[in-house]
Protein backbone atom coordinates (compact mmCIF):
# COMPACT_ATOMS: atom_id res chain seq x y z
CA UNK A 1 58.50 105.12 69.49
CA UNK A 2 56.34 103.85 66.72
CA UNK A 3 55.74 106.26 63.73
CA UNK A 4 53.64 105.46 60.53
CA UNK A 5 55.00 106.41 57.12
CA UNK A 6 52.70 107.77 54.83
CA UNK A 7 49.06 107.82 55.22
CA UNK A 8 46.28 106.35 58.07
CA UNK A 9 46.42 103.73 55.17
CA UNK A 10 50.28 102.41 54.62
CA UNK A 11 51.12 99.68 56.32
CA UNK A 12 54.81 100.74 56.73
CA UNK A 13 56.31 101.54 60.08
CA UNK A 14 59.35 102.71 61.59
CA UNK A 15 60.50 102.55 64.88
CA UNK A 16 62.94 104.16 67.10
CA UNK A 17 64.48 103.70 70.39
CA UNK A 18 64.33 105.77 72.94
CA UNK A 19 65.56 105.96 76.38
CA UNK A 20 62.61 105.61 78.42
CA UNK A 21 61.30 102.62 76.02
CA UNK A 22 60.67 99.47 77.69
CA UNK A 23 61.59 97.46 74.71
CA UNK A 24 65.05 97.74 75.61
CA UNK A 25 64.00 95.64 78.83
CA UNK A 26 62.09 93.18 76.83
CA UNK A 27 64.39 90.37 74.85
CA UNK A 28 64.74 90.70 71.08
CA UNK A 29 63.65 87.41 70.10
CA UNK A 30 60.10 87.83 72.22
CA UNK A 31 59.71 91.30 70.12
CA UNK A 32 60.49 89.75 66.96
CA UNK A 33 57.88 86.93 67.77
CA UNK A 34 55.32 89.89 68.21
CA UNK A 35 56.53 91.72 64.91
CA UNK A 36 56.43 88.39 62.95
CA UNK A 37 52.52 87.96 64.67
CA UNK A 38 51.30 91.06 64.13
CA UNK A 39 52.97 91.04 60.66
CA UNK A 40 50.95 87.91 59.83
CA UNK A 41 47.42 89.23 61.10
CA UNK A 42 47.97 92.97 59.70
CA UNK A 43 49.93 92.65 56.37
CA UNK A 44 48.90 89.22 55.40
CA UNK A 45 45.57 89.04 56.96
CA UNK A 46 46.11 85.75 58.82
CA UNK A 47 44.69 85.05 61.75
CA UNK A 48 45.06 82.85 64.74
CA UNK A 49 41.87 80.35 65.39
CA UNK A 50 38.79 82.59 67.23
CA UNK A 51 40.99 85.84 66.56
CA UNK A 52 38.84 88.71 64.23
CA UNK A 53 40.47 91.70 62.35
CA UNK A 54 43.58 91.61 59.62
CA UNK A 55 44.15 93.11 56.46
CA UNK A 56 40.83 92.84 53.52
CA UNK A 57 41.05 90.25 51.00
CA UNK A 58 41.83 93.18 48.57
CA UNK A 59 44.77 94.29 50.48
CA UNK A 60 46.73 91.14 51.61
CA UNK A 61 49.94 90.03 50.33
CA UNK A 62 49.80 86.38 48.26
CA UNK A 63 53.53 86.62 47.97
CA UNK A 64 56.52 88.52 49.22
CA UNK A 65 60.23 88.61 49.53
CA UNK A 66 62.55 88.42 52.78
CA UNK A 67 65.18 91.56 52.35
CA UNK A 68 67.67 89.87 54.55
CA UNK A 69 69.46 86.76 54.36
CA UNK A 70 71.34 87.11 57.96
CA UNK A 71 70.42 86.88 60.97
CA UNK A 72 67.46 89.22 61.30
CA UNK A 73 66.31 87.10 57.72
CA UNK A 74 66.31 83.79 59.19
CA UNK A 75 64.93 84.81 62.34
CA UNK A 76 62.08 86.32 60.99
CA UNK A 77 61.17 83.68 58.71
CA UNK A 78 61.41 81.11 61.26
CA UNK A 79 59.05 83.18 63.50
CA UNK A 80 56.59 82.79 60.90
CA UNK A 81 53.46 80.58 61.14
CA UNK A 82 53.73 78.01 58.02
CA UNK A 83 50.84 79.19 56.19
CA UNK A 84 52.91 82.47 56.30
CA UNK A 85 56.73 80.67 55.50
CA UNK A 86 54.62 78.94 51.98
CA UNK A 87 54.15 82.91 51.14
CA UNK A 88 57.97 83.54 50.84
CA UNK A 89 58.94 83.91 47.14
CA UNK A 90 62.74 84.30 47.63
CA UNK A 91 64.63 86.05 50.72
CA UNK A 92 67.05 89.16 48.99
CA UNK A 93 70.31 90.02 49.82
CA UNK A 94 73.61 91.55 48.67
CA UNK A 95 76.32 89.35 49.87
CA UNK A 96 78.01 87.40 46.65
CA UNK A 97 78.89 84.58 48.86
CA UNK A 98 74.43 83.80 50.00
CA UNK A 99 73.52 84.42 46.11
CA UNK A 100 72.41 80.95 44.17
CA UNK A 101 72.50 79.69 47.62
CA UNK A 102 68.91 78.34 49.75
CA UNK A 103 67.63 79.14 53.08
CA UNK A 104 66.59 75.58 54.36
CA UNK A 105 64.81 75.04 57.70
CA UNK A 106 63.83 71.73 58.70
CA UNK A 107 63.14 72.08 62.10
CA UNK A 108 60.69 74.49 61.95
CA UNK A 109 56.27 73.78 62.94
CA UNK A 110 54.91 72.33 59.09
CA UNK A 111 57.35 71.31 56.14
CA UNK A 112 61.04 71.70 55.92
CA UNK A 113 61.09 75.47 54.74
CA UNK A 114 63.07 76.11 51.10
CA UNK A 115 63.88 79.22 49.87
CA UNK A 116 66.47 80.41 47.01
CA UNK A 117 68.33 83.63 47.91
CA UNK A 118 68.57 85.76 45.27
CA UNK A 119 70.33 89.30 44.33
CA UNK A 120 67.79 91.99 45.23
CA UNK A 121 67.57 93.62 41.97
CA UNK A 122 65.64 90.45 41.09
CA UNK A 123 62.75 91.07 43.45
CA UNK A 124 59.22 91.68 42.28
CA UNK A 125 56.56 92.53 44.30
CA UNK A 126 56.50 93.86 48.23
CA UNK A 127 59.26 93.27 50.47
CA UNK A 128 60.03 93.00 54.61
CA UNK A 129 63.06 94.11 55.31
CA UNK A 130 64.85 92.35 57.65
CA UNK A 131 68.22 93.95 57.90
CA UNK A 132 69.34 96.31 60.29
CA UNK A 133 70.99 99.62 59.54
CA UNK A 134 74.94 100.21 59.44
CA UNK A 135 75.79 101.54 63.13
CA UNK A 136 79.57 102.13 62.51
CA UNK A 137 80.35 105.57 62.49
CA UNK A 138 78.98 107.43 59.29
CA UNK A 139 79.40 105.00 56.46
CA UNK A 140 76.74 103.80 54.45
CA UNK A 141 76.05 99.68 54.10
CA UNK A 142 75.00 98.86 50.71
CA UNK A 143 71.31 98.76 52.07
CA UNK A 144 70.91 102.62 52.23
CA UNK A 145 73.03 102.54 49.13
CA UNK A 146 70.68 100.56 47.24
């Protein structure tokens, strides 16, 4: 189940499994493909050759940071077209041990891909988050904490 948050307007979804979903049946990395696609077209305003529609000129993103240096991060950026992947600021996390550190990527379509990892209270401007949510019981990851 797809739901919008906010307005007709916001960009933001959420989704939600449920039992008689057929995305369960469908492999992750085929629905990340179409996430990172539609992503591209809607958010970004890219579009693939003889392909109409995407976000206005007024509303694309220039820029904008990975939340997710794992393996939801990595898989997402590499998913990405490279006129997308040139986009990518910095990918966020929290880990101590991925901070300072760089995502490289050289065997992905277009030039190596390079990006620092940084803390996430050093991101400016919008954000994908890339991370899924802590499904261990009732505690909180530092994600919802932050």
């Amino acid at each position: 189940c797809i739901v919008r948050v906010g307005d007709e307007t916001s960009p933001v979804l959420r989704y939600r499994y449920l039992a008689g979903s057929g995305s369960w049946r469908t492999p992750r990395r085929k629905l990340l493909r179409l996430r990172a696609q539609a992503f591209e077209r809607r958010i970004l305003g890219i579009r693939a050759p003889g392909e109409e529609g995407g976000a206005s000129s007024s509303e694309k993103w220039s820029t904008f940071t990975v939340w997710g240096a794992g393996r939801d991060g990595r898989q997402f950026v590499a998913e990405l077209s490279p006129e997308a992947r040139a986009r990518i600021t910095a990918i966020c996390d929290v880990d101590p041990k991925k901070i300072g550190t760089e995502y490289y990527n050289h065997r992905l379509e277009g030039p190596p891909c390079r990006v620092p990892i940084i803390h996430f209270s050093e991101v400016t401007g919008p954000v994908v988050v890339c991370v899924s949510r802590r499904r261990f019981g009732d505690q909180e990851g530092e994600l919802e904490q932050n």
